[in-house]
N, C-alpha and C. Protein backbone atom coordinates (compact mmCIF):
# COMPACT_ATOMS: atom_id res chain seq x y z
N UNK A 1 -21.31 5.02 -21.72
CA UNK A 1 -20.41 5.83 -22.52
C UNK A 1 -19.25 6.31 -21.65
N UNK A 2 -18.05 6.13 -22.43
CA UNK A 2 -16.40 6.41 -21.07
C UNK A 2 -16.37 8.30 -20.88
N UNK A 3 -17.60 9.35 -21.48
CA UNK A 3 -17.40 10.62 -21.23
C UNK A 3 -18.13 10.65 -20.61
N UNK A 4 -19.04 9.81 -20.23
CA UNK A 4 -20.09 9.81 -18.60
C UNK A 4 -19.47 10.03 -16.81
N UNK A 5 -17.74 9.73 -16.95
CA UNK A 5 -17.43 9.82 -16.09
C UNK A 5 -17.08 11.08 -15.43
N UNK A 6 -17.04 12.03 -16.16
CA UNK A 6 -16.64 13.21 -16.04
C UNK A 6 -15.25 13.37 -15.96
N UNK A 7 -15.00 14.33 -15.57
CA UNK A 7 -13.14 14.71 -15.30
C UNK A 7 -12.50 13.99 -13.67
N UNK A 8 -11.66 13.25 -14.51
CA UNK A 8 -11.22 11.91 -13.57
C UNK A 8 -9.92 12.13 -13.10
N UNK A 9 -9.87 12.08 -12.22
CA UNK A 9 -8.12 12.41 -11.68
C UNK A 9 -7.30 11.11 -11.08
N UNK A 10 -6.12 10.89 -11.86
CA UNK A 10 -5.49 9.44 -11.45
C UNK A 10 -4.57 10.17 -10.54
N UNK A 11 -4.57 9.60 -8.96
CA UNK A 11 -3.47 10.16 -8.36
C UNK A 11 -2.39 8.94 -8.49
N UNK A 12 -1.34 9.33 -8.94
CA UNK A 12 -0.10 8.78 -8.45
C UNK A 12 0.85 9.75 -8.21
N UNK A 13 1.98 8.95 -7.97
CA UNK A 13 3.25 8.89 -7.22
C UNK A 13 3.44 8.96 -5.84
N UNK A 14 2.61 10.41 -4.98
CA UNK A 14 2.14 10.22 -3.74
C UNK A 14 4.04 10.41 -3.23
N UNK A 15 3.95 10.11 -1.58
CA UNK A 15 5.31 10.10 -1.00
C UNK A 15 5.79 8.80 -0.62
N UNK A 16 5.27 7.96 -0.74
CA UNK A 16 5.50 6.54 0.02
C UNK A 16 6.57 6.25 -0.92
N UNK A 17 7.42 5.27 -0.31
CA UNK A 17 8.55 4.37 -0.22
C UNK A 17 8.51 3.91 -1.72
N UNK A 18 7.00 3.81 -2.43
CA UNK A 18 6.96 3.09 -3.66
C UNK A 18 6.18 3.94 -4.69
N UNK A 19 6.56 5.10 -4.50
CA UNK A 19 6.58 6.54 -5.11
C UNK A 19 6.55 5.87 -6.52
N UNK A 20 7.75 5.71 -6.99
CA UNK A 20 8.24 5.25 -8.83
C UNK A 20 7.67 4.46 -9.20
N UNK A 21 7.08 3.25 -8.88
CA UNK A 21 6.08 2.37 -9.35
C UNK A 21 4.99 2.95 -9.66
N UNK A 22 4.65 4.05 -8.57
CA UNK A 22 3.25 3.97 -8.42
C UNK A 22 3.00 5.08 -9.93
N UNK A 23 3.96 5.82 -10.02
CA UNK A 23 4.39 7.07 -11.24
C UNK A 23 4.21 6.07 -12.41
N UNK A 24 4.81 4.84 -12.48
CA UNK A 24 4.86 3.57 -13.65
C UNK A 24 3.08 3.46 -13.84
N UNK A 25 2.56 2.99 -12.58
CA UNK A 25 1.09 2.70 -12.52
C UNK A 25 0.01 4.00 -13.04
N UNK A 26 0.47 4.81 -12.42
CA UNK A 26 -0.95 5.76 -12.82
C UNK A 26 -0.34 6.12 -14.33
N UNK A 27 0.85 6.31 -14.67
CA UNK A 27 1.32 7.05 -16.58
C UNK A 27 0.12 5.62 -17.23
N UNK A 28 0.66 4.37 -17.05
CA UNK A 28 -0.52 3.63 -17.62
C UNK A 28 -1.65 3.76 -17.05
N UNK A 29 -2.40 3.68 -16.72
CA UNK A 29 -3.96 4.07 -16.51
C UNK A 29 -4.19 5.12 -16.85
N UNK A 30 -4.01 6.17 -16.67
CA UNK A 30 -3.87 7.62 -17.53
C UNK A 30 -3.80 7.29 -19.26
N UNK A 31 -2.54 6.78 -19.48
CA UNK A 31 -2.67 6.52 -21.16
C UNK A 31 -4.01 5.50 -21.11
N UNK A 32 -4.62 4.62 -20.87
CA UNK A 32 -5.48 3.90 -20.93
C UNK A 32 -6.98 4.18 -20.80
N UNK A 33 -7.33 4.81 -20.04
CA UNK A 33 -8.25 5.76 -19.79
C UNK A 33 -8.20 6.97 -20.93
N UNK A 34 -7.51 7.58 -21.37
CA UNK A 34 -7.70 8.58 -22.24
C UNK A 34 -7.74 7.84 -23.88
N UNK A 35 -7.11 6.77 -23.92
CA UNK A 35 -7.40 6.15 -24.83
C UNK A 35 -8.34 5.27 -25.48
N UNK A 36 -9.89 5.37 -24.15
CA UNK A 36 -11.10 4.99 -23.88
C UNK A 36 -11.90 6.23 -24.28
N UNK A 37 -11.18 7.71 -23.59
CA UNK A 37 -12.10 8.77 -24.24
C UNK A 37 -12.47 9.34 -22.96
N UNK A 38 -11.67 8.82 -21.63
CA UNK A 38 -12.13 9.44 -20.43
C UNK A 38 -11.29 11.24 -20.37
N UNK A 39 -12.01 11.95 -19.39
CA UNK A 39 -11.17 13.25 -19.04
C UNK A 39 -10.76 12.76 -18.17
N UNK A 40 -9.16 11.76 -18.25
CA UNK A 40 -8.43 11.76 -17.29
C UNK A 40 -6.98 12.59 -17.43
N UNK A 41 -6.75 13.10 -15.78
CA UNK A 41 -5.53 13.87 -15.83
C UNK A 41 -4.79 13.55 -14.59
N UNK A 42 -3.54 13.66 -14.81
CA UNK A 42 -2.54 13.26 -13.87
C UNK A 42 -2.96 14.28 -12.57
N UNK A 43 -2.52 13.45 -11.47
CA UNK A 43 -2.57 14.13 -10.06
C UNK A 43 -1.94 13.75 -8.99
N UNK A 44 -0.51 14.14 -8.91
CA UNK A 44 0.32 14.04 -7.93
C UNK A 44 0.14 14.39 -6.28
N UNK A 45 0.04 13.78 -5.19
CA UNK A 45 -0.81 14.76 -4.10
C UNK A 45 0.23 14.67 -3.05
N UNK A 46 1.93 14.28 -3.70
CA UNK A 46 3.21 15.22 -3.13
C UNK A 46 3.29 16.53 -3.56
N UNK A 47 2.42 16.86 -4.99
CA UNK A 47 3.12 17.84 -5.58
C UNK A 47 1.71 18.64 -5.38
N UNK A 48 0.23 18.22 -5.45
CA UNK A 48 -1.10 19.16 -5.13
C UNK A 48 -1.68 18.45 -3.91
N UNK A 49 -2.14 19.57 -3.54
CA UNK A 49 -3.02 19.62 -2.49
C UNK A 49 -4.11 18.60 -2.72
N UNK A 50 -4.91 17.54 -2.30
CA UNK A 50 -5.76 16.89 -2.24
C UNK A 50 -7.12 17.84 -2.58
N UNK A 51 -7.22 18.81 -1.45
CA UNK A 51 -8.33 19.65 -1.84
C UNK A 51 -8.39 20.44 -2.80
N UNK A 52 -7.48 20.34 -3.67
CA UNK A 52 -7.61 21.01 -5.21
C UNK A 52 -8.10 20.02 -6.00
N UNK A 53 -8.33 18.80 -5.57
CA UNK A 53 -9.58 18.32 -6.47
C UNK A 53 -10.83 18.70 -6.52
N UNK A 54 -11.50 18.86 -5.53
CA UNK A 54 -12.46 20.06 -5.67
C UNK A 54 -12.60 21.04 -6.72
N UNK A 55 -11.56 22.11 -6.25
CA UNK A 55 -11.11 23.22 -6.89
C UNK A 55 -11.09 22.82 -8.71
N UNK A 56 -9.96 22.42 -8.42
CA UNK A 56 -10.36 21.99 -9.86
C UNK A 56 -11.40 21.19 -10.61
N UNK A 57 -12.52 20.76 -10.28
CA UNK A 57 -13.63 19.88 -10.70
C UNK A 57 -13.41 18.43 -10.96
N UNK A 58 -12.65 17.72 -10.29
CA UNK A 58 -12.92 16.31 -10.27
C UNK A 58 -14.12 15.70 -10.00
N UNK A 59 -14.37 14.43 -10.58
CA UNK A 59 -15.67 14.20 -9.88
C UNK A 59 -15.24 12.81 -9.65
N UNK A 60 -14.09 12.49 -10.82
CA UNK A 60 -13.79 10.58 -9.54
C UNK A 60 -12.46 10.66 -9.64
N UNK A 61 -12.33 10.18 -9.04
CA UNK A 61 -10.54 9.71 -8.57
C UNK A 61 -9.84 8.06 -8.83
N UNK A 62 -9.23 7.93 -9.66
CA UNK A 62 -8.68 6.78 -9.74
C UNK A 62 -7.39 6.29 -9.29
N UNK A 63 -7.38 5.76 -7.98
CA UNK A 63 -6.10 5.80 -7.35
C UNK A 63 -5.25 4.70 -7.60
N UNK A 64 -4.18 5.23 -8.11
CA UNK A 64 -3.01 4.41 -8.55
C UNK A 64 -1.88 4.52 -7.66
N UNK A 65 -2.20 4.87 -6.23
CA UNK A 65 -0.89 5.48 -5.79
C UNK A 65 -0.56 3.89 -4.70
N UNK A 66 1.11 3.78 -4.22
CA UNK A 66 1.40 2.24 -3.31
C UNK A 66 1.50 2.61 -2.38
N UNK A 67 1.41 1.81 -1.30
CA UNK A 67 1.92 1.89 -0.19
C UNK A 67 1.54 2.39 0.69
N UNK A 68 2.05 3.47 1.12
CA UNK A 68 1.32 4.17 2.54
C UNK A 68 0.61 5.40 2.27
N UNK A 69 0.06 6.08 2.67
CA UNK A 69 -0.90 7.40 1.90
C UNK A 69 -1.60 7.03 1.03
N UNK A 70 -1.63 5.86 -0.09
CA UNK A 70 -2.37 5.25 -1.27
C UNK A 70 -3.13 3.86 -1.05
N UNK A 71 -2.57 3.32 -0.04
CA UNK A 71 -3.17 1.83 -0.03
C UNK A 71 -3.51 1.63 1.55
N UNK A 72 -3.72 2.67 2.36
CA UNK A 72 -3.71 1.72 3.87
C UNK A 72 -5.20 2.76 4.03
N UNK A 73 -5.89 3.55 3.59
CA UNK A 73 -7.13 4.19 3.80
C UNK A 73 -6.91 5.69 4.29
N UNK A 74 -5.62 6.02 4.21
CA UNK A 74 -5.44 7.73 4.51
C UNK A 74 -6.28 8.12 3.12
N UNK A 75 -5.76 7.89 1.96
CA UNK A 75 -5.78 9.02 1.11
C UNK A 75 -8.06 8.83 1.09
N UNK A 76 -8.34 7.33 1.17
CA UNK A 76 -9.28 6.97 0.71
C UNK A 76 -10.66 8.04 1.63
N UNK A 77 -10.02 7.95 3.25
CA UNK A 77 -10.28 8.76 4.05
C UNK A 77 -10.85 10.63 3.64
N UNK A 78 -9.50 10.93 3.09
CA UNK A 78 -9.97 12.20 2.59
C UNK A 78 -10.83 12.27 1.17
N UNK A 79 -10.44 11.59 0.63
CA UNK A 79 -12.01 11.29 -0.45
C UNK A 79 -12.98 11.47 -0.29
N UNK A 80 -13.43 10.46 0.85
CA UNK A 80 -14.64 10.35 1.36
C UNK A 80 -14.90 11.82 1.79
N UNK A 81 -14.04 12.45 2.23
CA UNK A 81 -14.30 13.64 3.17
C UNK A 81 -14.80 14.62 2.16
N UNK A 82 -14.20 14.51 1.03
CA UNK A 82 -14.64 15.57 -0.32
C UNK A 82 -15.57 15.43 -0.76
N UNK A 83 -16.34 13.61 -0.51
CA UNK A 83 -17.28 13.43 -1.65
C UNK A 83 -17.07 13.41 -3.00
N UNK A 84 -15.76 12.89 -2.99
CA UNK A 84 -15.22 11.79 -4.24
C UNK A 84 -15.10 10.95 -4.21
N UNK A 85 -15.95 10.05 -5.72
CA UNK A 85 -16.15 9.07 -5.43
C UNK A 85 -14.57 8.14 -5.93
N UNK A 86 -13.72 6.99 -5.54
CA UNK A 86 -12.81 6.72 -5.81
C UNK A 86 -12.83 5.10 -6.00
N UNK A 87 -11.61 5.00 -6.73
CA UNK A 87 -11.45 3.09 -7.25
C UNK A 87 -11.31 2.61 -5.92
N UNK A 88 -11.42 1.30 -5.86
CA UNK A 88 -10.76 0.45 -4.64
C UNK A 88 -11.48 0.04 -3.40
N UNK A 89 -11.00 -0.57 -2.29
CA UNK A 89 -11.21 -1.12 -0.84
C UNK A 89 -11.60 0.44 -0.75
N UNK A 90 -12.53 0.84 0.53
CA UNK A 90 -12.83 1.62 1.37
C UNK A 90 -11.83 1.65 2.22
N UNK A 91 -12.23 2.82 3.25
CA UNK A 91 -11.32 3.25 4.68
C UNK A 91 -10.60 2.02 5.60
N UNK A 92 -11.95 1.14 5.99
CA UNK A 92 -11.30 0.48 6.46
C UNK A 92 -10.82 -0.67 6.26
N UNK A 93 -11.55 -1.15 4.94
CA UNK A 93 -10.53 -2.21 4.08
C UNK A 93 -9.28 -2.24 3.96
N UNK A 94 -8.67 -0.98 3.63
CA UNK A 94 -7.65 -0.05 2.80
C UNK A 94 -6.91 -0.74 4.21
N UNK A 95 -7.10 0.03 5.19
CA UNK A 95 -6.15 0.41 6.38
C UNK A 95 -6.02 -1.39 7.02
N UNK A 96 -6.89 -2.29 6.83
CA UNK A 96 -6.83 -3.39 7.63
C UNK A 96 -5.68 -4.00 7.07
N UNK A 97 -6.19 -3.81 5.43
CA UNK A 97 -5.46 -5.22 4.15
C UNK A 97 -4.17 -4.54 4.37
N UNK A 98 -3.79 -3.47 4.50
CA UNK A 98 -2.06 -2.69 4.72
C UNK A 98 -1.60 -3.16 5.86
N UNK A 99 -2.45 -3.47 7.18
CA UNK A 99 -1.36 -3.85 8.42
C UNK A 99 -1.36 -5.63 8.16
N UNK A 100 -0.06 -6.10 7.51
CA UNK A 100 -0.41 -7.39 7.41
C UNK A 100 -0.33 -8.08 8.78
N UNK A 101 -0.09 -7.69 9.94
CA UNK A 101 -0.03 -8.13 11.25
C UNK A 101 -1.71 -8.16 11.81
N UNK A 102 -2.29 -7.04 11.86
CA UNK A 102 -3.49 -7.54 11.75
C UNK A 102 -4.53 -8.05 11.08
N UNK A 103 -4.17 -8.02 10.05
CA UNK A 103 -4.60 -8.92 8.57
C UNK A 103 -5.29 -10.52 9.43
N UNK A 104 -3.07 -10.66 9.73
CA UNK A 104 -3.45 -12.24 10.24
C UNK A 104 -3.90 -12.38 11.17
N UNK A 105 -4.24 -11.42 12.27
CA UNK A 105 -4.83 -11.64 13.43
C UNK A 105 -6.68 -11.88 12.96
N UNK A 106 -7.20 -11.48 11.99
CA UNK A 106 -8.39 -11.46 11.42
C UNK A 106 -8.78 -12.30 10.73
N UNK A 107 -7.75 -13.41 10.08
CA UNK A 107 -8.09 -14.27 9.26
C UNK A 107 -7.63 -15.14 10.20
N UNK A 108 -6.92 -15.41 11.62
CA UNK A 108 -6.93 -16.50 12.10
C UNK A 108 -8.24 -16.49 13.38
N UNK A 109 -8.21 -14.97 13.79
CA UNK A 109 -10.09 -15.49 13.95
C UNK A 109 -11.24 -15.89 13.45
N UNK A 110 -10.80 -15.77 12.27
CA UNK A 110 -12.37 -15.91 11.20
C UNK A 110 -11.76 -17.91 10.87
N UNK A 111 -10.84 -18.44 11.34
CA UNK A 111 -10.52 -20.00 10.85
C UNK A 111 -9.86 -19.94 10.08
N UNK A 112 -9.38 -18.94 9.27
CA UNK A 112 -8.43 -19.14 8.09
C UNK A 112 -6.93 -19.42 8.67
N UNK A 113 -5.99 -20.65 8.00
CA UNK A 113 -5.13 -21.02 8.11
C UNK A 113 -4.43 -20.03 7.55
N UNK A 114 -3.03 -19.70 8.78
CA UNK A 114 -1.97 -18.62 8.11
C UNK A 114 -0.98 -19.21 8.76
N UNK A 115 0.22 -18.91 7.75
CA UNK A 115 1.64 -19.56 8.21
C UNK A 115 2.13 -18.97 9.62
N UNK A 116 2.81 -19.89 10.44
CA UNK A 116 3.60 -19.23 11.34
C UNK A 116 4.34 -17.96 11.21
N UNK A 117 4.01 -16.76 12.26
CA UNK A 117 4.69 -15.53 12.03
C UNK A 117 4.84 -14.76 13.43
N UNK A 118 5.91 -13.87 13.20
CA UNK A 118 6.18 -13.21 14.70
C UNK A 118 6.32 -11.65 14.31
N UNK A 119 5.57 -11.06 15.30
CA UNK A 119 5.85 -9.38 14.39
C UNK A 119 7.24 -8.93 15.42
N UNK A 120 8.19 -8.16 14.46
CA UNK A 120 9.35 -8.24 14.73
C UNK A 120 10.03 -6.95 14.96
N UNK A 121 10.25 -6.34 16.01
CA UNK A 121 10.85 -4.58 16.43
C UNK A 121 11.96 -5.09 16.74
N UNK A 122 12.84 -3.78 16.86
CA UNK A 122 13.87 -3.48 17.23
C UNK A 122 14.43 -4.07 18.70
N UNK A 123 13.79 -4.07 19.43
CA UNK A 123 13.98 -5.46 20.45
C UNK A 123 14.04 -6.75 19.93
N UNK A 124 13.35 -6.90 19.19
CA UNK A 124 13.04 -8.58 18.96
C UNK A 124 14.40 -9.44 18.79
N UNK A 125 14.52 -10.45 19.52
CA UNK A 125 15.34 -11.67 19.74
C UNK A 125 15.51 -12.59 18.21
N UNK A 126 16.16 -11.57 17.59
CA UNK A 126 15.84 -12.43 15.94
C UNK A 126 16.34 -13.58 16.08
N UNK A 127 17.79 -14.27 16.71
CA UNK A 127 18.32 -15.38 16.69
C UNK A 127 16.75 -16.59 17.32
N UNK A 128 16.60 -16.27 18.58
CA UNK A 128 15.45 -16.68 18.96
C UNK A 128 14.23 -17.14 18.07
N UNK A 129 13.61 -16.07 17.66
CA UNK A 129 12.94 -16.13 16.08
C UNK A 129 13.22 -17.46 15.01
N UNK A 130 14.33 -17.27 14.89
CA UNK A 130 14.65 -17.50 13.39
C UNK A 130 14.82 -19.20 14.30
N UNK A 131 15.46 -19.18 15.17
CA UNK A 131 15.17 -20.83 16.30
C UNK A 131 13.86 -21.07 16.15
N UNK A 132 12.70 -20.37 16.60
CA UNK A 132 11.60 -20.96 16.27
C UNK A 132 10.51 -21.36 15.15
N UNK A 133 10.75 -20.35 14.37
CA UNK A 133 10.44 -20.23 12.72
C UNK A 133 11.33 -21.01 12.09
N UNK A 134 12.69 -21.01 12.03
CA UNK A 134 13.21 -22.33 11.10
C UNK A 134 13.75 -21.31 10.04
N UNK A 135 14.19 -21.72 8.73
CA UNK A 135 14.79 -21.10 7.75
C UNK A 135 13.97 -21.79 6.20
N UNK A 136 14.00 -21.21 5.83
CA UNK A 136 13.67 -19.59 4.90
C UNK A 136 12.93 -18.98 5.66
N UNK A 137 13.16 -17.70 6.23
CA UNK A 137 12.33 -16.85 6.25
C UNK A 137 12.17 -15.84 5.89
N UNK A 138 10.90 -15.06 5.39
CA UNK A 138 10.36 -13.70 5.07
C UNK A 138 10.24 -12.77 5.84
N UNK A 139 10.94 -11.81 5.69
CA UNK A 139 10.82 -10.64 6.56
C UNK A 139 10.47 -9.11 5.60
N UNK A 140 9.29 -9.07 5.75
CA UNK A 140 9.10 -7.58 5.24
C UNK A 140 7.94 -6.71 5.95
N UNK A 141 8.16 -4.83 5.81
CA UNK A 141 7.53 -4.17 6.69
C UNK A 141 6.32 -4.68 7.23
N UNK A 142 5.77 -4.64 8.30
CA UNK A 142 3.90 -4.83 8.75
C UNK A 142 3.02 -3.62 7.79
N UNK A 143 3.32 -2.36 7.69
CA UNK A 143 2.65 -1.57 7.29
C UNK A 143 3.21 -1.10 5.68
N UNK A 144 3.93 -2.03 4.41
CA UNK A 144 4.57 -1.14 3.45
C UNK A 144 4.14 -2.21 2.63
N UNK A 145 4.33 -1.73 1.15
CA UNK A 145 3.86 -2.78 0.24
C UNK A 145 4.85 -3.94 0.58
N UNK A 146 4.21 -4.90 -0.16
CA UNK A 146 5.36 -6.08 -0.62
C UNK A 146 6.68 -6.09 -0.68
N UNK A 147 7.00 -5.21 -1.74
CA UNK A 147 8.03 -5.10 -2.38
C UNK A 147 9.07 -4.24 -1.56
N UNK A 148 8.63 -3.66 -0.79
CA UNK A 148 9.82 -2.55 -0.09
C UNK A 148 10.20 -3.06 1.14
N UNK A 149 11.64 -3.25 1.22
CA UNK A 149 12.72 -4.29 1.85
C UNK A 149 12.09 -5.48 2.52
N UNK A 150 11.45 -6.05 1.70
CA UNK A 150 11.47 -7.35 1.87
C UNK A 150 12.64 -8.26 1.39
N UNK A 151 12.73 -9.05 2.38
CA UNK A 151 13.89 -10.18 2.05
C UNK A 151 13.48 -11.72 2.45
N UNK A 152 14.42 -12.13 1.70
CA UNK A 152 13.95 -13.82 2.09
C UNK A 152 15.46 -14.07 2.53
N UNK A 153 15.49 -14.60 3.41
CA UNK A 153 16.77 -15.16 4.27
C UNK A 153 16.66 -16.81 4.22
N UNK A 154 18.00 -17.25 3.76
CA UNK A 154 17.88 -18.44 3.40
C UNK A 154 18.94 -19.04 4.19
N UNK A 155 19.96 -18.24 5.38
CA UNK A 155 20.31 -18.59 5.86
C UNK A 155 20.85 -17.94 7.04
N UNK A 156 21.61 -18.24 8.19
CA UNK A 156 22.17 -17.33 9.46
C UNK A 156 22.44 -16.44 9.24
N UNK A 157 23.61 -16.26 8.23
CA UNK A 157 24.47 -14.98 8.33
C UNK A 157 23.77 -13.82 7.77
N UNK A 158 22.74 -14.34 6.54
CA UNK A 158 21.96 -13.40 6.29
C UNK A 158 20.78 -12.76 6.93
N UNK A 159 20.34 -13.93 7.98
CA UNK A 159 19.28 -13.29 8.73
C UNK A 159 19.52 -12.58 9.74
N UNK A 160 21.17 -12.37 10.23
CA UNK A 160 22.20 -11.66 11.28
C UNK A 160 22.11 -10.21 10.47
N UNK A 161 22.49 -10.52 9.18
CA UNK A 161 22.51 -8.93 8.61
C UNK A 161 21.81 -8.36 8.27
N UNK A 162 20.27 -8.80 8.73
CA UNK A 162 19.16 -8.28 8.34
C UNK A 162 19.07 -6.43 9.20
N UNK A 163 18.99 -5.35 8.53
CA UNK A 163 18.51 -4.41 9.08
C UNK A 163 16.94 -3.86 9.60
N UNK A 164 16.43 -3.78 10.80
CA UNK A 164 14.86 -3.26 10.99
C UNK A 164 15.06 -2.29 10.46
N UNK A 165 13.97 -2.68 9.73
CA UNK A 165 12.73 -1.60 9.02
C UNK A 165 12.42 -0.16 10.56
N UNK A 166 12.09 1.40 9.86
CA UNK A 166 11.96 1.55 11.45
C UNK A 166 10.25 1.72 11.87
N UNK A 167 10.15 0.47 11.04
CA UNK A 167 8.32 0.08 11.35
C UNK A 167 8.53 -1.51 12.19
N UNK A 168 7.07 -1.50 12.73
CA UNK A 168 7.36 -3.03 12.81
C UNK A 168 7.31 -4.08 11.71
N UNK A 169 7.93 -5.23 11.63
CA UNK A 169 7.69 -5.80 10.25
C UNK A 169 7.16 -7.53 11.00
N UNK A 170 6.78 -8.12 10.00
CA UNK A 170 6.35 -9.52 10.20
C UNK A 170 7.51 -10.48 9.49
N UNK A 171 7.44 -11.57 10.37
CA UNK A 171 8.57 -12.32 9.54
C UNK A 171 7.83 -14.01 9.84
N UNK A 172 8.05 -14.74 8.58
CA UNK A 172 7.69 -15.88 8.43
C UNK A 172 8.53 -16.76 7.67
């Protein structure tokens, strides 16, 4: 029965880079969930304190939030710490599947085939790079979703005007 779950708290929006999506993501799951018959209620944790889930009686957490604080095992971290139970990868799932730099360092120990890639700072020799990688290439953050400044460079001038991220990013 969907009132077995008790009072469910969807966190989105959060502070990360992909804040507005994530506001897109949890308004649906929220309408969706309540339209099942769950006690779900919105929970912003730019705008509340994490430990007011407690306070207020949550008993699961459905995390809808992107990016950093929502998807790399911080937020999942303090969950655990409350003894809420929550959707998704665990701590260190969360935090591995977010650094895609060590992602690939893990799937090319385990034998899994991964495309050529160079993790890429503010030093990095991009002309060099982009000489050894070839063209098209992908360049987006190591630690941020997908979607946030990623680019595909399809040629010199654009991979000249590429700006670092001020994370490290991977480029392939």
């Amino acid at each position: 029965m969907m009132n077995d779950f008790g009072k469910v708290a969807v966190l989105m929006g959060g502070s990360s880079a992909e804040r507005e999506i994530s506001l897109l993501s949890g308004t649906a799951v929220l309408a969706a969930l309540r339209q099942k018959g769950v006690d779900a209620h919105a929970f912003d944790p730019s705008l509340l304190n994490l430990w007011d889930l407690r306070k207020e009686g949550f008993e699961r957490v459905f995390i809808a939030l992107h990016g950093r604080f929502g998807e790399d095992g911080t937020v999942q971290g303090a969950l655990e710490t409350l003894g809420i139970p929550y959707t998704g990868s665990g701590v260190m799932a969360s935090a591995v599947a977010m650094d895609k730099w060590r992602t690939k360092l893990i799937w090319a120990a385990g034998g899994i085939p991964i495309p050529e890639y160079q993790l890429l700072t503010s030093a990095s020799d991009f002309a060099a790079i982009e000489a050894r990688l070839g063209l098209p290439l992908f360049v987006k953050p190591a630690n941020e979703g997908s979607s946030i400044a990623s680019v595909r460079s399809k040629s010199r001038a654009v991979s000249r005007g590429l700006t670092p991220w001020p994370h490290n990013m991977t480029i392939r």
